[in-house]
PDB file of N, CA and C in Angstrom:
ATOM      1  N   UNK A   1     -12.976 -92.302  -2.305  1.00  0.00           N
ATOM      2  CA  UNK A   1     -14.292 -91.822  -2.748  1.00  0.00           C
ATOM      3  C   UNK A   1     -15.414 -92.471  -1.920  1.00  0.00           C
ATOM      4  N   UNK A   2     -15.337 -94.128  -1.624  1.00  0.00           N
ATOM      5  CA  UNK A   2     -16.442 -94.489  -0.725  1.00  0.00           C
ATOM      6  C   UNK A   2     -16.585 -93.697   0.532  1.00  0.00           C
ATOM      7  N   UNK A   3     -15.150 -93.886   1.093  1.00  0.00           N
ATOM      8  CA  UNK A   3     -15.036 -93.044   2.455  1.00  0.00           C
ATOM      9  C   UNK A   3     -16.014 -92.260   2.767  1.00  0.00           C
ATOM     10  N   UNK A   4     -15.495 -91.002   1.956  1.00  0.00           N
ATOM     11  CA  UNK A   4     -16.185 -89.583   1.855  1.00  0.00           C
ATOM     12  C   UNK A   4     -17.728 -89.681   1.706  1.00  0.00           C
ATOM     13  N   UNK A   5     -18.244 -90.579   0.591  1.00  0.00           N
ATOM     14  CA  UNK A   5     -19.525 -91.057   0.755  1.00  0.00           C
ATOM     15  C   UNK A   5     -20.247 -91.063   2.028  1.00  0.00           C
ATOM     16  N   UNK A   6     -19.686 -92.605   2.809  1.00  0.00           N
ATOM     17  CA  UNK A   6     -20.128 -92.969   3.661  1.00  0.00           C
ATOM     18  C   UNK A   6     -20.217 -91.625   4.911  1.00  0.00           C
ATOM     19  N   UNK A   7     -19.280 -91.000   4.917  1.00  0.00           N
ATOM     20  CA  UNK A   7     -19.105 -89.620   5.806  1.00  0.00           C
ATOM     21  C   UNK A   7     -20.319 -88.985   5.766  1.00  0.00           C
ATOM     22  N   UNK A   8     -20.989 -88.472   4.389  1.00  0.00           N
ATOM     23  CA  UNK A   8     -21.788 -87.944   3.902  1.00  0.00           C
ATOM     24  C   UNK A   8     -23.113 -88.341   4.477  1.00  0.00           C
ATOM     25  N   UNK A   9     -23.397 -89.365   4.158  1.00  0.00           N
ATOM     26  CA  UNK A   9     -24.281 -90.151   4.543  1.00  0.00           C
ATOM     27  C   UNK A   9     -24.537 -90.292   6.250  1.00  0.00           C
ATOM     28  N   UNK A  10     -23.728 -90.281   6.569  1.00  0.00           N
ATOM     29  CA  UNK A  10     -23.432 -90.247   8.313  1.00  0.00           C
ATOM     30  C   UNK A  10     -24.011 -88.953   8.686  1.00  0.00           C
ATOM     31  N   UNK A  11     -23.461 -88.079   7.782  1.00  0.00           N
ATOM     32  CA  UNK A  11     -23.691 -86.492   8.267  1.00  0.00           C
ATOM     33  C   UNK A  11     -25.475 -86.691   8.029  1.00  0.00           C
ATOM     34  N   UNK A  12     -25.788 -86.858   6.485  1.00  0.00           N
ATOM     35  CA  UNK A  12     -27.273 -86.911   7.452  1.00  0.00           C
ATOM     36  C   UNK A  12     -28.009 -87.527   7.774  1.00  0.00           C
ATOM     37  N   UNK A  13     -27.697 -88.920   8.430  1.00  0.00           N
ATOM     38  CA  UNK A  13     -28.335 -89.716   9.660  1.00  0.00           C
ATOM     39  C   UNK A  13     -28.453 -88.904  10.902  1.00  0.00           C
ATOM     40  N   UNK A  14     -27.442 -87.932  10.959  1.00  0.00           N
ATOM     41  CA  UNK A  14     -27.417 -87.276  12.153  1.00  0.00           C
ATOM     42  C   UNK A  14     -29.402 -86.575  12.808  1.00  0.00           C
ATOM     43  N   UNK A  15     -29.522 -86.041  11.466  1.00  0.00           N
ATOM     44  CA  UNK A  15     -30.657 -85.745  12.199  1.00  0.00           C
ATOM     45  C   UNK A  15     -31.747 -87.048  12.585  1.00  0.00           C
ATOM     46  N   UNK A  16     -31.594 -87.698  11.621  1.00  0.00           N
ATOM     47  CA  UNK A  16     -32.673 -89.011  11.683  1.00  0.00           C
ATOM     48  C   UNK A  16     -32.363 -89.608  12.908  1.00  0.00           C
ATOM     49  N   UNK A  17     -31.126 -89.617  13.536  1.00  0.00           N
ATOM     50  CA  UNK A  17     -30.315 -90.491  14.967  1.00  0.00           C
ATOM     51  C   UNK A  17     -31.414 -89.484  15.808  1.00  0.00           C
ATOM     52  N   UNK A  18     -31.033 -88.164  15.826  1.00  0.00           N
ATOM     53  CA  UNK A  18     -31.858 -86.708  16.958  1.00  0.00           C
ATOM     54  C   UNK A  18     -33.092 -87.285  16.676  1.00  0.00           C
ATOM     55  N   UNK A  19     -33.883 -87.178  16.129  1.00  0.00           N
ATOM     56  CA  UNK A  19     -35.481 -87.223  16.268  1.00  0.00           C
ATOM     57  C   UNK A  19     -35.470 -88.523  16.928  1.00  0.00           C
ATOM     58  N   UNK A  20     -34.440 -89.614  16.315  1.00  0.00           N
ATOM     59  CA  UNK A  20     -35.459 -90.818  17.037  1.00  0.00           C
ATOM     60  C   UNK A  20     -34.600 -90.761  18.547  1.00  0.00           C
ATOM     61  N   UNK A  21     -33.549 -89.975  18.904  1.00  0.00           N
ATOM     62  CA  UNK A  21     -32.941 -89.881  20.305  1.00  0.00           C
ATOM     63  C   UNK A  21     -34.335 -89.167  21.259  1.00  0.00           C
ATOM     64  N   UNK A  22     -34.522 -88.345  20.238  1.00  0.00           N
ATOM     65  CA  UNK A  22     -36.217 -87.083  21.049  1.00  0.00           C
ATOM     66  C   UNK A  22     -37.436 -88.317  21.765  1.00  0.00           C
ATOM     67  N   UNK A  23     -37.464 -89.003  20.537  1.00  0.00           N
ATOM     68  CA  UNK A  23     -38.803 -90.153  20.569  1.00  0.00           C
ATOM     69  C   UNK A  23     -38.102 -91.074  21.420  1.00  0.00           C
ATOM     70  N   UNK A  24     -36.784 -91.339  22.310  1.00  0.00           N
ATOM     71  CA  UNK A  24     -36.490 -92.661  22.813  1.00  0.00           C
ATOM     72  C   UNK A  24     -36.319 -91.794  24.378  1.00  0.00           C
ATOM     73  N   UNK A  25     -36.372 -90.267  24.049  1.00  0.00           N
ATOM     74  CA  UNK A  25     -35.823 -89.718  25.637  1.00  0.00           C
ATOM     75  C   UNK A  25     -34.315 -90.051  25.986  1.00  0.00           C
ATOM     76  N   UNK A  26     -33.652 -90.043  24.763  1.00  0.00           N
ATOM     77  CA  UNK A  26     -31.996 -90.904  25.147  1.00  0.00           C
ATOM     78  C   UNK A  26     -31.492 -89.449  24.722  1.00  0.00           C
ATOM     79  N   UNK A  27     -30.090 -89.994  26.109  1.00  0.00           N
ATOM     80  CA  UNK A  27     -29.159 -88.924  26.182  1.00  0.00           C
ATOM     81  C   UNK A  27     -27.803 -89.168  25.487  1.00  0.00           C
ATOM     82  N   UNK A  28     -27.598 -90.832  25.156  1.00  0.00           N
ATOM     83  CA  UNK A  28     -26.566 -91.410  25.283  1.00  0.00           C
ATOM     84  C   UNK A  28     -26.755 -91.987  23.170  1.00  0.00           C
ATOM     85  N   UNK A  29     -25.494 -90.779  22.785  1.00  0.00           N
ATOM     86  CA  UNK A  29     -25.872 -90.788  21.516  1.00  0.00           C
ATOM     87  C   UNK A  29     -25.484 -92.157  20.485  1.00  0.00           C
ATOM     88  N   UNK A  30     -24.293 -92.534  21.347  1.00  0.00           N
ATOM     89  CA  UNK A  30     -23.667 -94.052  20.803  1.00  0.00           C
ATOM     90  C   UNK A  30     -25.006 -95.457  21.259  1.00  0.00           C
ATOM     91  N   UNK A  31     -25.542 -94.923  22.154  1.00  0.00           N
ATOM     92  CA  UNK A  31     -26.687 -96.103  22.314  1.00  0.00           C
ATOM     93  C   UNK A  31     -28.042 -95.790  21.713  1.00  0.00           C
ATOM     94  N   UNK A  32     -27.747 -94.772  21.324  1.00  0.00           N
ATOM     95  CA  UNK A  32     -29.073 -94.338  20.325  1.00  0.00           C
ATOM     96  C   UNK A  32     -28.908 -94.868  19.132  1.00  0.00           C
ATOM     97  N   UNK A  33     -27.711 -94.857  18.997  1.00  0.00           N
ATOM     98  CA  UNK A  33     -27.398 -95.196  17.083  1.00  0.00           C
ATOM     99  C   UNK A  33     -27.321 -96.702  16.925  1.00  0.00           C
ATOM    100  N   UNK A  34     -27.008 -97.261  18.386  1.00  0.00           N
ATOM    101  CA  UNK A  34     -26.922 -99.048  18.392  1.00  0.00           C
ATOM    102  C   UNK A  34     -28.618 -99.570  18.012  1.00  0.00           C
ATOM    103  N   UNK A  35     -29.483 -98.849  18.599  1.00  0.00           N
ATOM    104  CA  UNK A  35     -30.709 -99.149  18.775  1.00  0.00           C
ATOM    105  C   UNK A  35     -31.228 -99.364  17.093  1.00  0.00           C
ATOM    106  N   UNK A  36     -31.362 -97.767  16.921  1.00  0.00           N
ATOM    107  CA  UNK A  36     -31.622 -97.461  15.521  1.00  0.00           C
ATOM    108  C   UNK A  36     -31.277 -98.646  14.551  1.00  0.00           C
ATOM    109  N   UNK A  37     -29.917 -99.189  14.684  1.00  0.00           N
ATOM    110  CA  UNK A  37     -29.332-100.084  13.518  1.00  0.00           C
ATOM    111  C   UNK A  37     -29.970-101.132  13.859  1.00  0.00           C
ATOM    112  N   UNK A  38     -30.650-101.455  15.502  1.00  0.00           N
ATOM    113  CA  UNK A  38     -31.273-102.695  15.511  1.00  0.00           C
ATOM    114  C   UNK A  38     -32.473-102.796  15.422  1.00  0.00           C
ATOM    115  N   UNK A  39     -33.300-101.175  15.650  1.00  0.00           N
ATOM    116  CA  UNK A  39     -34.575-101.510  14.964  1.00  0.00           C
ATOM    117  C   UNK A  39     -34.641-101.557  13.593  1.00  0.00           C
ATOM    118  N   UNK A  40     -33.804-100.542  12.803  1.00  0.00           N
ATOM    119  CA  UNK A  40     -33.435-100.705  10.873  1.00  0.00           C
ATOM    120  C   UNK A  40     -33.703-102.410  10.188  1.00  0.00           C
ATOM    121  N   UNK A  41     -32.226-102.798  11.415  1.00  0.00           N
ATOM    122  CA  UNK A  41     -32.390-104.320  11.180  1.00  0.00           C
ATOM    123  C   UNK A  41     -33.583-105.589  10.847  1.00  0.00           C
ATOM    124  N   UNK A  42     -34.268-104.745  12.103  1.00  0.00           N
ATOM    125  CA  UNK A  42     -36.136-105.869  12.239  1.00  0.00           C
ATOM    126  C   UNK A  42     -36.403-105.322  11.374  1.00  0.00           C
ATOM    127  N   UNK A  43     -36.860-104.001  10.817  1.00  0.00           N
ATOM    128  CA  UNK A  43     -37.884-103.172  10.073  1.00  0.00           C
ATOM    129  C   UNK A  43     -37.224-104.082   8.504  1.00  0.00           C
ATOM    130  N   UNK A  44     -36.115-103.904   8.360  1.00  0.00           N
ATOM    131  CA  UNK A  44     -36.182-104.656   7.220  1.00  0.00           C
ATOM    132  C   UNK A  44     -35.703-105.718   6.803  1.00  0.00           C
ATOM    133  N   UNK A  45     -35.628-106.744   8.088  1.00  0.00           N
ATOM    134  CA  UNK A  45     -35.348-107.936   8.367  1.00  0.00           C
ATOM    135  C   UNK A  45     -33.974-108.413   7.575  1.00  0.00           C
ATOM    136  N   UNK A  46     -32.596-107.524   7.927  1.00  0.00           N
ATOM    137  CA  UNK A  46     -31.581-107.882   6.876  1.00  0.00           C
ATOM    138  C   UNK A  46     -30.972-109.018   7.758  1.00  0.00           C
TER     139      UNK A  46
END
């Protein structure tokens, strides 16, 4: 049941990953999503 969750949840980061891939000019979708988790990270200082 988490699994499937987490899947879910993935599915829609997808667009949130695209817009901020648009705003970074990135082509490279695995280094888009590294970024994201490390700006997430600062933004809410976990």
């Amino acid at each position: 049941m988490k699994f499937t969750k987490s899947i879910s949840l993935s599915l829609e980061s997808i667009d949130i990953i695209d817009a901020f891939m648009e705003e970074r000019k990135m082509v490279n979708f695995s280094k888009a999503v590294n970024m994201l988790i490390i700006e997430r990270k600062r933004f809410f200082k976990i």
